[in-house]
Protein backbone atom coordinates (compact mmCIF):
# COMPACT_ATOMS: atom_id res chain seq x y z
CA UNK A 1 0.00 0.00 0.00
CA UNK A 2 1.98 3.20 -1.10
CA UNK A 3 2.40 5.99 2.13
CA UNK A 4 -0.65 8.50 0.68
CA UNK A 5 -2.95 5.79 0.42
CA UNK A 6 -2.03 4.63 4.40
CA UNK A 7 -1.86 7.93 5.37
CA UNK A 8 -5.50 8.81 4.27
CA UNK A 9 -6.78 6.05 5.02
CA UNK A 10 -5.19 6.72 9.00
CA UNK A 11 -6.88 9.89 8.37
CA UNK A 12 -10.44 8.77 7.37
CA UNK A 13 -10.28 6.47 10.46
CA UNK A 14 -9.41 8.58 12.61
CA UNK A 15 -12.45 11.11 11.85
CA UNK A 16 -14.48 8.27 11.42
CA UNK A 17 -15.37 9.08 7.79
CA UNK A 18 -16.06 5.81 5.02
CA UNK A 19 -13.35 4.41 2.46
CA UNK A 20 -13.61 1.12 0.86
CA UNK A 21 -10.64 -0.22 -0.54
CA UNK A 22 -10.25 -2.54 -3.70
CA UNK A 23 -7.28 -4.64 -3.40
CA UNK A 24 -6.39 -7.08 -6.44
CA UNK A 25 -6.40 -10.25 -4.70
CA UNK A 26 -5.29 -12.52 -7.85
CA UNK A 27 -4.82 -12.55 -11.97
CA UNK A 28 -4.13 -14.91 -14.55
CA UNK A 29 -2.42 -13.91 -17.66
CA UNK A 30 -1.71 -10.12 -18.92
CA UNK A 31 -3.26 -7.88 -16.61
CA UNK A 32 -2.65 -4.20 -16.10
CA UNK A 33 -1.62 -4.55 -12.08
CA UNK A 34 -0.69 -7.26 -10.30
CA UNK A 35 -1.72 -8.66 -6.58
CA UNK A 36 -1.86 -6.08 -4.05
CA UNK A 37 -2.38 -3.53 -6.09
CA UNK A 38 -5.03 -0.77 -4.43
CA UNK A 39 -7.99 1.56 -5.05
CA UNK A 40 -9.22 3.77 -1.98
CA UNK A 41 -12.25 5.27 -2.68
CA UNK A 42 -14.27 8.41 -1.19
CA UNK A 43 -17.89 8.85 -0.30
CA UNK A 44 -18.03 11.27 -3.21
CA UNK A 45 -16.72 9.01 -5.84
CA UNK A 46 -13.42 10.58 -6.22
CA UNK A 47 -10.32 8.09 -5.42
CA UNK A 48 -6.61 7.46 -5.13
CA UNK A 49 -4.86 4.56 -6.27
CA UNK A 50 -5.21 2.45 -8.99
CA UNK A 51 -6.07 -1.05 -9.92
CA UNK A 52 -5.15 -0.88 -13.63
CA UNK A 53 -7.96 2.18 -15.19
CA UNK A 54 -10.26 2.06 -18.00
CA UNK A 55 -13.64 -0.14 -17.78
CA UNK A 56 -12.17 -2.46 -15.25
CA UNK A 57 -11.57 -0.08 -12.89
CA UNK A 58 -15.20 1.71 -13.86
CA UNK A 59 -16.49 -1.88 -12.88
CA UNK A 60 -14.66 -1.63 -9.49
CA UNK A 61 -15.71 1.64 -9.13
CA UNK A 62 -19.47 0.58 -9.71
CA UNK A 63 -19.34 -1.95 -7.04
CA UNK A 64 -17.07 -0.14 -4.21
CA UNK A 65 -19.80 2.45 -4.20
CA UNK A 66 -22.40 -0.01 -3.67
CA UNK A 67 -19.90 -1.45 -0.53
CA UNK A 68 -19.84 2.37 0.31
CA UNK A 69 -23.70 2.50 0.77
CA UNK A 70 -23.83 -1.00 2.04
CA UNK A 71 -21.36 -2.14 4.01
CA UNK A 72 -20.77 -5.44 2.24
CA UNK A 73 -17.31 -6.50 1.13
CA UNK A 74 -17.45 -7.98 -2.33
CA UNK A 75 -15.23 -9.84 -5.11
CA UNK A 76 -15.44 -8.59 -8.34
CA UNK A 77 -14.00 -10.84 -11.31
CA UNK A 78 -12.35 -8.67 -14.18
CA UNK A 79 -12.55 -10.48 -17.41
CA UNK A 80 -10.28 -8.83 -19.99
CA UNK A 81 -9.84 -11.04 -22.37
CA UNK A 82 -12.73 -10.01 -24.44
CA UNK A 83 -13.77 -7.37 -26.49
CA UNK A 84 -16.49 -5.00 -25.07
CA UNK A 85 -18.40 -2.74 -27.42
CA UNK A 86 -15.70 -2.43 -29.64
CA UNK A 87 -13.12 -1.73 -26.83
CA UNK A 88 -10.15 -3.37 -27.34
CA UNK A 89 -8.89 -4.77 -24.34
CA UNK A 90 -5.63 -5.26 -25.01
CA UNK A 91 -3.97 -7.19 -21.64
CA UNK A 92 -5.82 -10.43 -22.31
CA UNK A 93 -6.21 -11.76 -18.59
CA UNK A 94 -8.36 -11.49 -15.83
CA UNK A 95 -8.49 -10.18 -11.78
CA UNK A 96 -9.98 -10.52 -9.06
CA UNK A 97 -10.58 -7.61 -7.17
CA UNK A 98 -11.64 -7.63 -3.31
CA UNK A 99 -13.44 -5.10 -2.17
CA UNK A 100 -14.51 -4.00 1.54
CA UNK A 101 -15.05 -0.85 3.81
CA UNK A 102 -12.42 -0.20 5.97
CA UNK A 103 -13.44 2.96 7.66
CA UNK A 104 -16.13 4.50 8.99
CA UNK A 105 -20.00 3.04 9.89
């Protein structure tokens, strides 16, 4: 976890304010980031970190908002290996992304 994204998220604790983090947990073939990488998001959809961008990372994005309303820590599966709406995803593997609120109630 790089120091900015520990430090706010010591921060966000410590005011008791909500963050969910999205952690890739695993991959298989080509994937933009590899395990461990992070995403800390912010009540007002704004975030630091990344777990590899484009319409992955909207995916993640999607669902750590609905663990930001909710509460409940999810696994989101990242297929890249095919072609979306003419998108050409050009890695070729897949991720798993965990995701889960770490801060506040």
């Amino acid at each position: 976890m790089s120091l900015e994204l520990f430090k706010e998220l010591r921060e966000a604790q410590a005011q008791g304010e909500r963050r969910v983090l999205a952690t890739v947990a695993t991959t298989l073939g080509s994937t933009p980031r590899g395990p461990g990488a992070h995403l800390l998001l912010r009540p007002d959809g704004t975030f630091t970190g990344t777990i590899g961008g484009g319409c992955g990372e909207a995916e993640v994005w999607q669902e750590a908002m609905e663990t930001m309303q909710d509460g409940r820590p999810r696994i989101v599966k990242v297929d890249l290996t095919e072609p979306v709406d003419g998108d050409d995803k050009i890695c070729g593997g897949v991720m798993e992304i965990f995701i889960e609120r770490v801060s506040g109630s």
